[in-house]
Protein backbone atom coordinates (compact mmCIF):
# COMPACT_ATOMS: atom_id res chain seq x y z
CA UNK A 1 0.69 -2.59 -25.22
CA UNK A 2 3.45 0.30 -24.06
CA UNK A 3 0.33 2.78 -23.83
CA UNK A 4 -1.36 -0.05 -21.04
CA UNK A 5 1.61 -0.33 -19.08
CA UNK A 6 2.20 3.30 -18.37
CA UNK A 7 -1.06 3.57 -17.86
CA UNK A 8 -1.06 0.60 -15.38
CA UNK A 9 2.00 2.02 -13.87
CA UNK A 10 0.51 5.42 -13.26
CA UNK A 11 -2.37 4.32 -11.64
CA UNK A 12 -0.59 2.59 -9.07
CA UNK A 13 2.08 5.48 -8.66
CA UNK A 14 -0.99 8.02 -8.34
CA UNK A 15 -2.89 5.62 -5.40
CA UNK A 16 0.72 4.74 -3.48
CA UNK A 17 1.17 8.76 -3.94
CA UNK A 18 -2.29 9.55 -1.90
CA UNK A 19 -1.57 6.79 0.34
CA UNK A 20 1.95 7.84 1.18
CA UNK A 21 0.58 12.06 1.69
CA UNK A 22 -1.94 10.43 3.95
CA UNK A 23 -0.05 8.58 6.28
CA UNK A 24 2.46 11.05 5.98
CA UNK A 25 0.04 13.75 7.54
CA UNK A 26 -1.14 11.75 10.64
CA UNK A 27 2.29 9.59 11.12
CA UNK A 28 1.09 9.09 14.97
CA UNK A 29 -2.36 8.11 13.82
CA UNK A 30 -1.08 5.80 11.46
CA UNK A 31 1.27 4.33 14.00
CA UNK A 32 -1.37 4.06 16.49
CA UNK A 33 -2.93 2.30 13.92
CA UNK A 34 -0.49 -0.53 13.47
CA UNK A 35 -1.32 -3.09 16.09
CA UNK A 36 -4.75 -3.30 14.81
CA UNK A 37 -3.53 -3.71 11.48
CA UNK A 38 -1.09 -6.37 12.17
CA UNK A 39 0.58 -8.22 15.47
CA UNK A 40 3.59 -5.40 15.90
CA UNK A 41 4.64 -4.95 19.47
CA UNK A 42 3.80 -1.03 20.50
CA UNK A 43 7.18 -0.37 20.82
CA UNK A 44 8.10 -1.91 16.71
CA UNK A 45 5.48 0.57 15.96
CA UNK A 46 7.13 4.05 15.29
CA UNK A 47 9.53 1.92 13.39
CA UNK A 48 7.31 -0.04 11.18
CA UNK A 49 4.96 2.60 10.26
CA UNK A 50 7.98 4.68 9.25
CA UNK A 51 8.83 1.96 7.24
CA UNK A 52 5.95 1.23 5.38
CA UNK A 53 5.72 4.85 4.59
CA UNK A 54 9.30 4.65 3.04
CA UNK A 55 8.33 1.68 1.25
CA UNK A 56 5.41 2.94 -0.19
CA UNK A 57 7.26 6.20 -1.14
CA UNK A 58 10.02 4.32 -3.68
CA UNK A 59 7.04 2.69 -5.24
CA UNK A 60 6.17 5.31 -7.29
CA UNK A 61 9.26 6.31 -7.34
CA UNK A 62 10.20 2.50 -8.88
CA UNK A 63 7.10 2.42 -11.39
CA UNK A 64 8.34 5.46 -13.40
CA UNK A 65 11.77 4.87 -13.81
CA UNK A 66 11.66 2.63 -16.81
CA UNK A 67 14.88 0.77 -16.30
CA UNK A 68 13.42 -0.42 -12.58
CA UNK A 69 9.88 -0.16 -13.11
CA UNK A 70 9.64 -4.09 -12.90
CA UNK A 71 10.71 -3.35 -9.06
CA UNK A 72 7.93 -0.88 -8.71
CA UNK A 73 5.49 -4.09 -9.54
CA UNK A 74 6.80 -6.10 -7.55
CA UNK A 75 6.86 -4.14 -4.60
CA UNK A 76 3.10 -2.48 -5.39
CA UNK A 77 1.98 -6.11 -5.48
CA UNK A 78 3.81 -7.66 -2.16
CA UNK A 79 1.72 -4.39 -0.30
CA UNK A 80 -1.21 -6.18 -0.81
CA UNK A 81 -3.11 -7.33 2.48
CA UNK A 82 -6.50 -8.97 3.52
CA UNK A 83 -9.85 -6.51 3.53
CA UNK A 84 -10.69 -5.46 7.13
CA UNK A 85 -12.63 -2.79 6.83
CA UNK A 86 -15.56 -4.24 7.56
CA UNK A 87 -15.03 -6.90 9.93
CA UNK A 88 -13.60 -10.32 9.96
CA UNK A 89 -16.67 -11.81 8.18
CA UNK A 90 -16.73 -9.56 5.62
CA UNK A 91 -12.91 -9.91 4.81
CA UNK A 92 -13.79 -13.87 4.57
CA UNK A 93 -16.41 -12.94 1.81
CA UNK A 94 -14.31 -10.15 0.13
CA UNK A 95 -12.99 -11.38 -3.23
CA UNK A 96 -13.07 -10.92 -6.71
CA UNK A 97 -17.22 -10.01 -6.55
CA UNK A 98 -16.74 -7.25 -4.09
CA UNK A 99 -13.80 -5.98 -5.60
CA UNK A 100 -15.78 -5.38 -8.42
CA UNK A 101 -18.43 -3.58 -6.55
């Protein structure tokens, strides 16, 4: 059950990794970004999106450090948000079927 964890934990570390080098590279995309994404005044937005990025850095950072790795869960699993990729309908309809998909 140790092997499944680590694996578990890995695969989490690796995505928050590529998410954290991508928003990384276009920080003012990212924070131009924000409102859409959530109701953040445009001045809270700098701010914010420099926090998320720091937030999604100790993830990783959390999940392979055994002794705090509990942490890293915890915090990869309060990221998540609601779908909107493809609309507002679609992010009604998006659930364990079209995760799947």
């Amino acid at each position: 059950m140790e092997y499944v964890r680590a694996g578990c934990a890995t695969l989490i570390a690796l995505i928050f990794v590529v998410s954290v080098v991508s928003k990384f590279r276009d920080l003012p995309g990212f924070t131009r970004s924000l409102p859409a994404l959530a109701p953040v005044r445009p001045d809270l937005a700098r701010p914010l999106a420099v926090l998320v990025v720091a937030m999604e850095t100790a993830t990783p950072l959390l999940l392979v450090t055994p002794p705090a790795a509990s942490y890293g869960f915890a915090l990869a699993s309060a990221s998540r948000t609601r779908c909107r990729a493809q609309g507002p309908i679609a992010s009604r309809m998006a659930g364990s079927v079209s995760s799947v998909r």
